[in-house]
PDB file of N, CA and C in Angstrom:
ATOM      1  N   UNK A   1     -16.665  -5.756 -18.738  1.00  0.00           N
ATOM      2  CA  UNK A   1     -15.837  -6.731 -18.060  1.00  0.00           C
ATOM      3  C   UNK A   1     -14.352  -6.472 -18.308  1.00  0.00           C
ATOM      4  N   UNK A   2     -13.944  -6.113 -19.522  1.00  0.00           N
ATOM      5  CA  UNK A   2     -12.877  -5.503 -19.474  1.00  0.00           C
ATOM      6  C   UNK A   2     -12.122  -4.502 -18.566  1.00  0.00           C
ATOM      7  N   UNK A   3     -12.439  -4.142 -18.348  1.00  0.00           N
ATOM      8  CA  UNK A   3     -12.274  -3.147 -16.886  1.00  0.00           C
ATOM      9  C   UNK A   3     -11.622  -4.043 -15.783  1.00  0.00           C
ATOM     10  N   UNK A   4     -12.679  -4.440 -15.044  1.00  0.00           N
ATOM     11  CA  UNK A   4     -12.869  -5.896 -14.200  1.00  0.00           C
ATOM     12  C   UNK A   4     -11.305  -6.424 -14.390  1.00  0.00           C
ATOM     13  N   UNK A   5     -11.188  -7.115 -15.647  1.00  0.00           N
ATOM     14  CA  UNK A   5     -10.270  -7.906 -16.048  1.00  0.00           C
ATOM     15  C   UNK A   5      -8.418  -6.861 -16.169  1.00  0.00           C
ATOM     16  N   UNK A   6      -8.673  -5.470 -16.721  1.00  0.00           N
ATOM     17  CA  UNK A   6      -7.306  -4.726 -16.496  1.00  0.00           C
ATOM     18  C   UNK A   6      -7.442  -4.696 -15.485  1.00  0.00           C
ATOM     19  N   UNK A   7      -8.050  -3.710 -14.262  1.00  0.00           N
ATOM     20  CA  UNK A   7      -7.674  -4.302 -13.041  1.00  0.00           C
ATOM     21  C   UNK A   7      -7.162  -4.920 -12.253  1.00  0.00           C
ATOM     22  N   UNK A   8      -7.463  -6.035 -12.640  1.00  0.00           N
ATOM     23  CA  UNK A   8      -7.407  -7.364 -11.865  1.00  0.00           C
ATOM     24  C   UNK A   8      -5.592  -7.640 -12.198  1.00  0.00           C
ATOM     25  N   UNK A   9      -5.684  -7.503 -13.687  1.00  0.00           N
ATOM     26  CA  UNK A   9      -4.058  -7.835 -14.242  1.00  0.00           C
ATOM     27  C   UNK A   9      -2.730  -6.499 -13.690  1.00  0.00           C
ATOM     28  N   UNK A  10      -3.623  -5.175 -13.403  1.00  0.00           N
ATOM     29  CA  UNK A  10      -2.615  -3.844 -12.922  1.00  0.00           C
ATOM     30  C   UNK A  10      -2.222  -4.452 -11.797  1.00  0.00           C
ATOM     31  N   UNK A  11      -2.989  -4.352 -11.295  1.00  0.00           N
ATOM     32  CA  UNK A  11      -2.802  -4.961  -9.620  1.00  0.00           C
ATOM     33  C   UNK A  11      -1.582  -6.350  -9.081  1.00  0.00           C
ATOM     34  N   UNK A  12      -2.764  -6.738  -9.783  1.00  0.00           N
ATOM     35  CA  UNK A  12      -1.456  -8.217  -9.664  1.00  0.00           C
ATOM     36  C   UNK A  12      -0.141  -8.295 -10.096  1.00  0.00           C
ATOM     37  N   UNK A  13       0.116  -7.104 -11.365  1.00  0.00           N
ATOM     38  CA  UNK A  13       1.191  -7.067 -11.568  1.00  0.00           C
ATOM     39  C   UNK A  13       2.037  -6.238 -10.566  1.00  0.00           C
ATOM     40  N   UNK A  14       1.221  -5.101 -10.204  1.00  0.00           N
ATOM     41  CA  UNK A  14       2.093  -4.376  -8.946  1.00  0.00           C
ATOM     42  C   UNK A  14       2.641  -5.155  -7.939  1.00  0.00           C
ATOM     43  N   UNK A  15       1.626  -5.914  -7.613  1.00  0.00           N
ATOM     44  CA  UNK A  15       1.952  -7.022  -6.348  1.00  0.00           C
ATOM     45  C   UNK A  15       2.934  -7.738  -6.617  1.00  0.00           C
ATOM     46  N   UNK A  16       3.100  -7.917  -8.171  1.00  0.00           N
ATOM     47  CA  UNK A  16       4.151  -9.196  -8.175  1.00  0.00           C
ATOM     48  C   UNK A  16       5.406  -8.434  -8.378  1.00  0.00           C
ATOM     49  N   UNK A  17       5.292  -7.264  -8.867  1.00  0.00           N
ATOM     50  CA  UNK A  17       6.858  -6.165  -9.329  1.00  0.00           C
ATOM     51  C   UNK A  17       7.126  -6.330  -7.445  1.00  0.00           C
ATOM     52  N   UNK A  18       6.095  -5.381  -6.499  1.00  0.00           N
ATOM     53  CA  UNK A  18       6.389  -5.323  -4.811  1.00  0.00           C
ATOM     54  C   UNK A  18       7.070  -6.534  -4.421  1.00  0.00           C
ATOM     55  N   UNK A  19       6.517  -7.867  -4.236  1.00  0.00           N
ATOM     56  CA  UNK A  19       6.826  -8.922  -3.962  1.00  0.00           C
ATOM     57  C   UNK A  19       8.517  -9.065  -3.978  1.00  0.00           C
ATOM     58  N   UNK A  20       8.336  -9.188  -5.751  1.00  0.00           N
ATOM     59  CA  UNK A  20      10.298  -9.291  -6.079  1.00  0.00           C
ATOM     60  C   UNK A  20      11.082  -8.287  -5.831  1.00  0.00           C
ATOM     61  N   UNK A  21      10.642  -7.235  -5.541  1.00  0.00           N
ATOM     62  CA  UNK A  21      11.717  -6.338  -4.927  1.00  0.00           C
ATOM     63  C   UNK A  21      11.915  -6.178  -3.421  1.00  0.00           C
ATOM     64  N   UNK A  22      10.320  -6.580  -2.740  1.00  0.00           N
ATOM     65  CA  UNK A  22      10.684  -6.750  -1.731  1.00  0.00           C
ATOM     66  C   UNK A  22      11.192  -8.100  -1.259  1.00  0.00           C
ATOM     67  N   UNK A  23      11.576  -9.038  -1.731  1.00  0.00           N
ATOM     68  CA  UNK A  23      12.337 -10.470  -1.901  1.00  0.00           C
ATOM     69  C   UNK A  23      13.946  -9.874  -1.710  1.00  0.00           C
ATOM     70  N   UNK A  24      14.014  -9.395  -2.800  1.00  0.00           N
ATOM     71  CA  UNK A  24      15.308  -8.502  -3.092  1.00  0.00           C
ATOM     72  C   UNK A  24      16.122  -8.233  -2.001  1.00  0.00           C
ATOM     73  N   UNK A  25      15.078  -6.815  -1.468  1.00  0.00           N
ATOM     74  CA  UNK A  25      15.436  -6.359  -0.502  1.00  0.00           C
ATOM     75  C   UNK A  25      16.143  -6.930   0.820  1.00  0.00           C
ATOM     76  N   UNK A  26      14.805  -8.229   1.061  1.00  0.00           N
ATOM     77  CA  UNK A  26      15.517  -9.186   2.336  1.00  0.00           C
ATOM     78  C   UNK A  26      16.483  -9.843   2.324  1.00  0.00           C
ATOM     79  N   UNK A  27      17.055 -10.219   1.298  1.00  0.00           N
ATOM     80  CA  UNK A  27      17.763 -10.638   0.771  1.00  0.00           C
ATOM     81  C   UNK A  27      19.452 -10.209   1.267  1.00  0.00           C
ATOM     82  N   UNK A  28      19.220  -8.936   0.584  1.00  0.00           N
ATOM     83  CA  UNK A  28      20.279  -7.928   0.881  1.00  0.00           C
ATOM     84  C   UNK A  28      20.606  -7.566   1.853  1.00  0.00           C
ATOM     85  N   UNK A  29      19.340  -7.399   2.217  1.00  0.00           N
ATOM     86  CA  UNK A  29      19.639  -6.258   3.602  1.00  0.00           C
ATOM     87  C   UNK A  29      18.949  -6.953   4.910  1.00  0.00           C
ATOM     88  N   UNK A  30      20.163  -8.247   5.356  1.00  0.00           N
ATOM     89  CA  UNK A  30      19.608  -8.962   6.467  1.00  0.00           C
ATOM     90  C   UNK A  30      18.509  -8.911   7.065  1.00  0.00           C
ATOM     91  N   UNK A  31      17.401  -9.498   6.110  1.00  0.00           N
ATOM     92  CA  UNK A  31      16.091  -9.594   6.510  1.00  0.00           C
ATOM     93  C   UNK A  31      15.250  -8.510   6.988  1.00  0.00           C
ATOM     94  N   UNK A  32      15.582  -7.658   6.694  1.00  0.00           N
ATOM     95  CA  UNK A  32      14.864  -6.766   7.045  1.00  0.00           C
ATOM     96  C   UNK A  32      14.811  -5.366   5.760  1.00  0.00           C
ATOM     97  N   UNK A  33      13.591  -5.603   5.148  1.00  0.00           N
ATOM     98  CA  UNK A  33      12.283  -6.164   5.798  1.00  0.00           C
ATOM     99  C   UNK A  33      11.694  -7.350   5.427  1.00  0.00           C
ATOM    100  N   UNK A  34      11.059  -8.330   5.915  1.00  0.00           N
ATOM    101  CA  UNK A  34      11.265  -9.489   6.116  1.00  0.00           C
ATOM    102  C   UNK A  34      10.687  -9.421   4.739  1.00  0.00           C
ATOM    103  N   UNK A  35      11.010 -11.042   4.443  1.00  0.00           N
ATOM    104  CA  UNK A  35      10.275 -11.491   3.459  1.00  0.00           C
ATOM    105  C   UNK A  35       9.088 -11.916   2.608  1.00  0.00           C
ATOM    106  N   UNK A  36       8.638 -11.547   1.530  1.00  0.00           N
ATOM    107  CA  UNK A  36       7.439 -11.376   1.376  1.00  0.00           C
ATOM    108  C   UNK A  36       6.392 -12.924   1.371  1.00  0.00           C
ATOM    109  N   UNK A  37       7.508 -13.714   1.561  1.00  0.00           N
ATOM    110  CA  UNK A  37       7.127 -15.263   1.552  1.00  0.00           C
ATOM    111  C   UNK A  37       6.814 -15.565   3.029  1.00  0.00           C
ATOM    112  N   UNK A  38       7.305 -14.830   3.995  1.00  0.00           N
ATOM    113  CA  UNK A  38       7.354 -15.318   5.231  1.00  0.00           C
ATOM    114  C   UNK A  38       6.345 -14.106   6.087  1.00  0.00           C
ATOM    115  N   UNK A  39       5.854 -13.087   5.528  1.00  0.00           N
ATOM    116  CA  UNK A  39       4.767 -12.320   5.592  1.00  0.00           C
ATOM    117  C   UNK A  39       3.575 -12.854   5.382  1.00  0.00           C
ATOM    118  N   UNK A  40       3.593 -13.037   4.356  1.00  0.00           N
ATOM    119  CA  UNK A  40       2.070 -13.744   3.712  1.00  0.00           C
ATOM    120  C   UNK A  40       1.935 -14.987   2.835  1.00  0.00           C
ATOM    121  N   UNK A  41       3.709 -15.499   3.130  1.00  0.00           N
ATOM    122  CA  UNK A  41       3.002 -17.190   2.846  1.00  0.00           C
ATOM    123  C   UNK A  41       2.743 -17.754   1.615  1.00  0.00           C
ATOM    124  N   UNK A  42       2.163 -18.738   1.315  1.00  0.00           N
ATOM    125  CA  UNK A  42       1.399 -19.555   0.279  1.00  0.00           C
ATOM    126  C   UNK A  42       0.336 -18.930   0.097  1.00  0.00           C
ATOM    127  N   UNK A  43      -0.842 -18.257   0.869  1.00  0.00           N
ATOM    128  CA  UNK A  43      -1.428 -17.713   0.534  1.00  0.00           C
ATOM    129  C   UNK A  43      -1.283 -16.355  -0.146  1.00  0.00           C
ATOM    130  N   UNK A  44      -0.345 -16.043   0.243  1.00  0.00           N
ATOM    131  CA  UNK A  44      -0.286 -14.062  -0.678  1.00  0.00           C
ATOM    132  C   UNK A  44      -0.089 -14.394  -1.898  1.00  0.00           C
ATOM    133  N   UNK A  45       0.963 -15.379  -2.388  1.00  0.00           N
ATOM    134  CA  UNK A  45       1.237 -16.142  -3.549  1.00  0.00           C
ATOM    135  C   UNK A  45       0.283 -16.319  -4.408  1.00  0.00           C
ATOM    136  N   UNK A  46      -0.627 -17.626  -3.740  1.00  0.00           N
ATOM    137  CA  UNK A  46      -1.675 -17.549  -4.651  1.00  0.00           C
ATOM    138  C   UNK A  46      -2.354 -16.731  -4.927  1.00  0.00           C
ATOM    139  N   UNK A  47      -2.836 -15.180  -4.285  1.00  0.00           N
ATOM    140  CA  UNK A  47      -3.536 -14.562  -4.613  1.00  0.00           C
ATOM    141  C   UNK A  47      -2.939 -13.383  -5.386  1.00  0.00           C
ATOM    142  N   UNK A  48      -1.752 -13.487  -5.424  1.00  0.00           N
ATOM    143  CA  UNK A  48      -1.064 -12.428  -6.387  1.00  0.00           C
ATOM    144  C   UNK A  48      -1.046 -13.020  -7.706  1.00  0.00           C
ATOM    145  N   UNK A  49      -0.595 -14.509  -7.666  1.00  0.00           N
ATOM    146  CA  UNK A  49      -1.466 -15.487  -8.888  1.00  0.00           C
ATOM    147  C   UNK A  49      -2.524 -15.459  -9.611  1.00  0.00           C
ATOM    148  N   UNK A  50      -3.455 -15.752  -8.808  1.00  0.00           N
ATOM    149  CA  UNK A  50      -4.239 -15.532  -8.842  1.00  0.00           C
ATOM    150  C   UNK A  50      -4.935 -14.332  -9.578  1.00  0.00           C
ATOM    151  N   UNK A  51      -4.959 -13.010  -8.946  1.00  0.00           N
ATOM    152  CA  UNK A  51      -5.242 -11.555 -10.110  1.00  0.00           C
ATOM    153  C   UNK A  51      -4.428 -11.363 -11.114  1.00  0.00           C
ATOM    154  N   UNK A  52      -3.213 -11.899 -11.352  1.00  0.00           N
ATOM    155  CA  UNK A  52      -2.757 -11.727 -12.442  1.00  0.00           C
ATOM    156  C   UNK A  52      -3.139 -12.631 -13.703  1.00  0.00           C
ATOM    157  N   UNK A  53      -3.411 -13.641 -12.879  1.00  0.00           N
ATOM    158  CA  UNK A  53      -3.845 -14.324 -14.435  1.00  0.00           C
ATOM    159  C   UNK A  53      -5.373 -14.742 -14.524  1.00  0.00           C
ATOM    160  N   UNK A  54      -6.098 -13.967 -13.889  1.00  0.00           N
ATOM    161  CA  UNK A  54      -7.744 -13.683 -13.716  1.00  0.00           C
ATOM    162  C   UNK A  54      -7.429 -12.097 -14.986  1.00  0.00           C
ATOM    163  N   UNK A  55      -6.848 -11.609 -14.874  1.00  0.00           N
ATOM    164  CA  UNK A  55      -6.845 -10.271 -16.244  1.00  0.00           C
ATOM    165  C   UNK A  55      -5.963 -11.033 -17.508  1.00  0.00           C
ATOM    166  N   UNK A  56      -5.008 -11.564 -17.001  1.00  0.00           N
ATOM    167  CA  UNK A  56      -4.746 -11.684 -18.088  1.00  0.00           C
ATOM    168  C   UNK A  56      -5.538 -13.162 -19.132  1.00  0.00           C
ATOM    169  N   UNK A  57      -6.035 -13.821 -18.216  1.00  0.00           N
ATOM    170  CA  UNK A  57      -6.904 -14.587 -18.741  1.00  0.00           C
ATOM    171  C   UNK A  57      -8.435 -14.274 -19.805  1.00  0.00           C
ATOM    172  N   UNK A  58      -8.509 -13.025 -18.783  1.00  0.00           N
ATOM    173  CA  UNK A  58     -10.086 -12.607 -19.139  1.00  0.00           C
ATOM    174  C   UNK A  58      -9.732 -11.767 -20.448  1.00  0.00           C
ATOM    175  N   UNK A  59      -8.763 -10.875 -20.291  1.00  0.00           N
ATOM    176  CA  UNK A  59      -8.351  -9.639 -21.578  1.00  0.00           C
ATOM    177  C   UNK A  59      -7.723 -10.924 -22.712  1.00  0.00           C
ATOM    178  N   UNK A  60      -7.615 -12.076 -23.022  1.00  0.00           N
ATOM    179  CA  UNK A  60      -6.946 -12.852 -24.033  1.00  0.00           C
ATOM    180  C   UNK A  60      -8.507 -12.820 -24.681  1.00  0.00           C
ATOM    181  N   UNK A  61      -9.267 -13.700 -23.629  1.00  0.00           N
ATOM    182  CA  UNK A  61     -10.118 -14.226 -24.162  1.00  0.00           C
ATOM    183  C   UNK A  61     -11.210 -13.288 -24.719  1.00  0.00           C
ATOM    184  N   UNK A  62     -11.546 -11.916 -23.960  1.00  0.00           N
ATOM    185  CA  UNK A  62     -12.120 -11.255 -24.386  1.00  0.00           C
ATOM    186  C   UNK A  62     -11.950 -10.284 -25.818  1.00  0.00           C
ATOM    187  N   UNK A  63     -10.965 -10.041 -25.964  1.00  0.00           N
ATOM    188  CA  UNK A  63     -10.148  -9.502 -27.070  1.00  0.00           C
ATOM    189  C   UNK A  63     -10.064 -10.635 -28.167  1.00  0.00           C
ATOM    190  N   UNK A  64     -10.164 -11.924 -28.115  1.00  0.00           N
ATOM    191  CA  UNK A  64      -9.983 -12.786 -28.838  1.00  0.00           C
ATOM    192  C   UNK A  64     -11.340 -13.546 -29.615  1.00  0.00           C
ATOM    193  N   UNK A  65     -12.508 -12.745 -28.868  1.00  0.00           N
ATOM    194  CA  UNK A  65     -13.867 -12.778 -29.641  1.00  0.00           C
ATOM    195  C   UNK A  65     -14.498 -13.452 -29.078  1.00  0.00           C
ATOM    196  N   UNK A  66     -14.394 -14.411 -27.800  1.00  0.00           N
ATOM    197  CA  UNK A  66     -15.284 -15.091 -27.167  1.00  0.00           C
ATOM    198  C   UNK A  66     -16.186 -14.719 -26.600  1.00  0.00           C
ATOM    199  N   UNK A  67     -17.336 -15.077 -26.324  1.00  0.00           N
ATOM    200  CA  UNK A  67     -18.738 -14.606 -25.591  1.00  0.00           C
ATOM    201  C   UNK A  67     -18.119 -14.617 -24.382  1.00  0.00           C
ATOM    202  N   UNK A  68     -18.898 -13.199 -23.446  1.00  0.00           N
ATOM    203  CA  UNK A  68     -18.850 -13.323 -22.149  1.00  0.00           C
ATOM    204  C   UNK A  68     -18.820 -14.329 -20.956  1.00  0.00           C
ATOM    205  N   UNK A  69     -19.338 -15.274 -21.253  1.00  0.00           N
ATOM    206  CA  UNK A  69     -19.788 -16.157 -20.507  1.00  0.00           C
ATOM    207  C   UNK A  69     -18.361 -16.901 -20.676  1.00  0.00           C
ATOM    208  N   UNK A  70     -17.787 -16.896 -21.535  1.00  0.00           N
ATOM    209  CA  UNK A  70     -16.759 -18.427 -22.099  1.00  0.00           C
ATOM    210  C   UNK A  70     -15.395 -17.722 -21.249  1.00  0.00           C
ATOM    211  N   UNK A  71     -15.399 -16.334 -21.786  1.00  0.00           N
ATOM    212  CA  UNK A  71     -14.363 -15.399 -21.090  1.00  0.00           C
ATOM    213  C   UNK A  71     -14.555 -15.110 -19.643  1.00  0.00           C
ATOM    214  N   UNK A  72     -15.678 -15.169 -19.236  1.00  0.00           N
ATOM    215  CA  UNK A  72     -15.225 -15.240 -17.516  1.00  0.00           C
ATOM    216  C   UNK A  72     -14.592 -16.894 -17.147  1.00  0.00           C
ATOM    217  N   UNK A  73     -15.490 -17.519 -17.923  1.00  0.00           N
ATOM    218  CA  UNK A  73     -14.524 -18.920 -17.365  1.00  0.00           C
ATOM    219  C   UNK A  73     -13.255 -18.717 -17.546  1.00  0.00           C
ATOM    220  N   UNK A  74     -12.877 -18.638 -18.958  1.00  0.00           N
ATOM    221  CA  UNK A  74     -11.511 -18.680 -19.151  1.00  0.00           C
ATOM    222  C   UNK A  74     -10.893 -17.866 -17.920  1.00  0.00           C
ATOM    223  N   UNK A  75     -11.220 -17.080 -17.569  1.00  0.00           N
ATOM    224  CA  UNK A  75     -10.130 -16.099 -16.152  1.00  0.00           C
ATOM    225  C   UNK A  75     -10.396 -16.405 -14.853  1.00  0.00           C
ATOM    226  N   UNK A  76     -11.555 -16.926 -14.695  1.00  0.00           N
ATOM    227  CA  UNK A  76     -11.800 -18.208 -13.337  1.00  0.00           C
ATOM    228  C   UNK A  76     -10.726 -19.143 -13.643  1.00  0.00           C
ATOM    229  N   UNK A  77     -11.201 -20.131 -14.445  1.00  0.00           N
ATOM    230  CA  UNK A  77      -9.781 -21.388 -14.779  1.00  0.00           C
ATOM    231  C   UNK A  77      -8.684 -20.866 -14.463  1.00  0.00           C
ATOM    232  N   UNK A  78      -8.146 -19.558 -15.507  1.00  0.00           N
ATOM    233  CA  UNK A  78      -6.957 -19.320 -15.345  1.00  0.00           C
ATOM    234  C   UNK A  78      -6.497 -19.490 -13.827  1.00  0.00           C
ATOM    235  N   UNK A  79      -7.251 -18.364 -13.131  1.00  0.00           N
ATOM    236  CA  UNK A  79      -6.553 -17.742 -11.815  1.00  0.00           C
ATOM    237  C   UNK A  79      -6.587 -18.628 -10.613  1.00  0.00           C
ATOM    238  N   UNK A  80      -7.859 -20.021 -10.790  1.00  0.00           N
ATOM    239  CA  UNK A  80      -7.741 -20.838  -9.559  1.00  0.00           C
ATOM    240  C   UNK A  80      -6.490 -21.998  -9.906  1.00  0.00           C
ATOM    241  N   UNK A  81      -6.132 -22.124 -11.516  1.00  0.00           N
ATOM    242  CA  UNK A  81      -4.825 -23.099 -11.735  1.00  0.00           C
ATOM    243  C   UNK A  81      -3.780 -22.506 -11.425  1.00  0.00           C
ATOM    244  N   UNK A  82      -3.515 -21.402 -11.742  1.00  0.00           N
ATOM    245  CA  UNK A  82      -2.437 -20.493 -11.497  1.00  0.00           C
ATOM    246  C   UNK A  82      -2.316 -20.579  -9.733  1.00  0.00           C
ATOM    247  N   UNK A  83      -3.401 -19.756  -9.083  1.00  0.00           N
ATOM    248  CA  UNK A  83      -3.886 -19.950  -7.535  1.00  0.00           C
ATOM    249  C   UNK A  83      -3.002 -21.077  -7.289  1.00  0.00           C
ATOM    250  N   UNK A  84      -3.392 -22.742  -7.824  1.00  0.00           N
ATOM    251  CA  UNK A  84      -3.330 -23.001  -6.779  1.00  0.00           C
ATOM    252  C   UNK A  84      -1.924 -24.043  -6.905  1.00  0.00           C
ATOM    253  N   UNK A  85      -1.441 -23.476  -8.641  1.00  0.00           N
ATOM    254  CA  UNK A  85       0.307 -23.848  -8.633  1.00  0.00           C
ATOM    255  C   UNK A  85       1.341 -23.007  -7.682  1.00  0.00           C
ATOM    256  N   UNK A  86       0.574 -21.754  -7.203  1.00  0.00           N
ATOM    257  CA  UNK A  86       1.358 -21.019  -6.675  1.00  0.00           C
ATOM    258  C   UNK A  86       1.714 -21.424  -5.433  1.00  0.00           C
ATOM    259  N   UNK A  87       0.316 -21.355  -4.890  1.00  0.00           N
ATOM    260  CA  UNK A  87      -0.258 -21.879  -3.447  1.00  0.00           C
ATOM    261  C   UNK A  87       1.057 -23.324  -3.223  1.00  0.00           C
ATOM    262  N   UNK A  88       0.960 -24.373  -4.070  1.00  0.00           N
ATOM    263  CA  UNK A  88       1.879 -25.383  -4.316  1.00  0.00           C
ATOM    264  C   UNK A  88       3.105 -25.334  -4.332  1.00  0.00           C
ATOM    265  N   UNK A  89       3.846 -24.358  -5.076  1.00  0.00           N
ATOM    266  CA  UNK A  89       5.080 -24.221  -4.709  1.00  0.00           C
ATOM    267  C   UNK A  89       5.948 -23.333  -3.667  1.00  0.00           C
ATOM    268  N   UNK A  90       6.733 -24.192  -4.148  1.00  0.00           N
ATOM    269  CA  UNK A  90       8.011 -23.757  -2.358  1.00  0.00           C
ATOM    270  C   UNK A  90       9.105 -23.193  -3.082  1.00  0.00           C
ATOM    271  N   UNK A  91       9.337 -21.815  -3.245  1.00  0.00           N
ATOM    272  CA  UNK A  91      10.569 -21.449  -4.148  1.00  0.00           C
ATOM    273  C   UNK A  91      12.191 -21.929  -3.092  1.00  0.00           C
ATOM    274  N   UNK A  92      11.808 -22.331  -1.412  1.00  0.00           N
ATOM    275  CA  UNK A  92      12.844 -22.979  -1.329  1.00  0.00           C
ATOM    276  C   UNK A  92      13.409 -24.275  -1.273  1.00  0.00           C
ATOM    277  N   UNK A  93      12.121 -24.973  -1.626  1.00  0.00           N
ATOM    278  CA  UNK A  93      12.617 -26.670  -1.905  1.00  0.00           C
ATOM    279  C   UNK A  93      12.769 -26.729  -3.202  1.00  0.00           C
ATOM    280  N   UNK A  94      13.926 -28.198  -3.391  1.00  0.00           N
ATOM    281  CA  UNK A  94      14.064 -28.723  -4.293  1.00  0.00           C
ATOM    282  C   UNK A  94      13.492 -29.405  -4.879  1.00  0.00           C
ATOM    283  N   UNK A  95      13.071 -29.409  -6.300  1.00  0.00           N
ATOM    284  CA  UNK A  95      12.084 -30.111  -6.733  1.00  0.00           C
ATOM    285  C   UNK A  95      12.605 -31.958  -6.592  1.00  0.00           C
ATOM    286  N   UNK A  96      11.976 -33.067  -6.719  1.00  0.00           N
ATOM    287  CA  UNK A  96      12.013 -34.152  -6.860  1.00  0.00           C
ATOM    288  C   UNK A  96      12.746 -34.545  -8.013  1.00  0.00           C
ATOM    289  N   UNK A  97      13.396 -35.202  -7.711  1.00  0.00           N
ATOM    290  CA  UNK A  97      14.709 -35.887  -8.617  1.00  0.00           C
ATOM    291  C   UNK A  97      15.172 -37.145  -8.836  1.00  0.00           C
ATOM    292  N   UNK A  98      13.213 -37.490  -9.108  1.00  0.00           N
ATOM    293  CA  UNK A  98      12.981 -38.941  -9.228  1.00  0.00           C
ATOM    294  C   UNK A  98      12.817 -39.246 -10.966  1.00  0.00           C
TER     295      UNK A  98
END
């Protein structure tokens, strides 16, 4: 499962290094190429969320001596809370200022 779990964390991290540079990029260079928020949304979000903290969830727990079973939860939990804070936020609204 370890495997499974680096994977899951390489990846997601690539996606998330791509993401911010391609953020960057639009940024700079009048939208083009567009933005990675306005490409794929709330959903790409969560799922770049998502694999990153599905490995890094699973490699804590697994490395940390827990039975298999406890360590896939732990990287399920992780990646659908993570999922679906991501999914949730709007990096261009302001948060509430109540």
């Amino acid at each position: 499962m370890n495997g499974v779990y680096g994977l899951s964390l390489v990846v997601g991290l690539i996606a998330l290094v791509a993401w911010i540079l391609l953020g960057g990029l639009s940024e700079s260079n009048s939208g083009r190429p567009s933005h990675p928020d306005e490409r794929f949304g709330a959903t790409g979000r969560g799922v770049v969320a998502g694999l990153t903290a599905f490995g890094i969830g699973g490699l804590s727990a697994s490395y940390g001596g827990w039975p298999t079973a406890a360590a896939i939860t732990a990287a399920l939990f992780a990646a659908l809370v993570f999922a679906a804070y991501a999914y949730r936020y709007d990096p261009g609204s302001e948060p509430d200022a109540d």
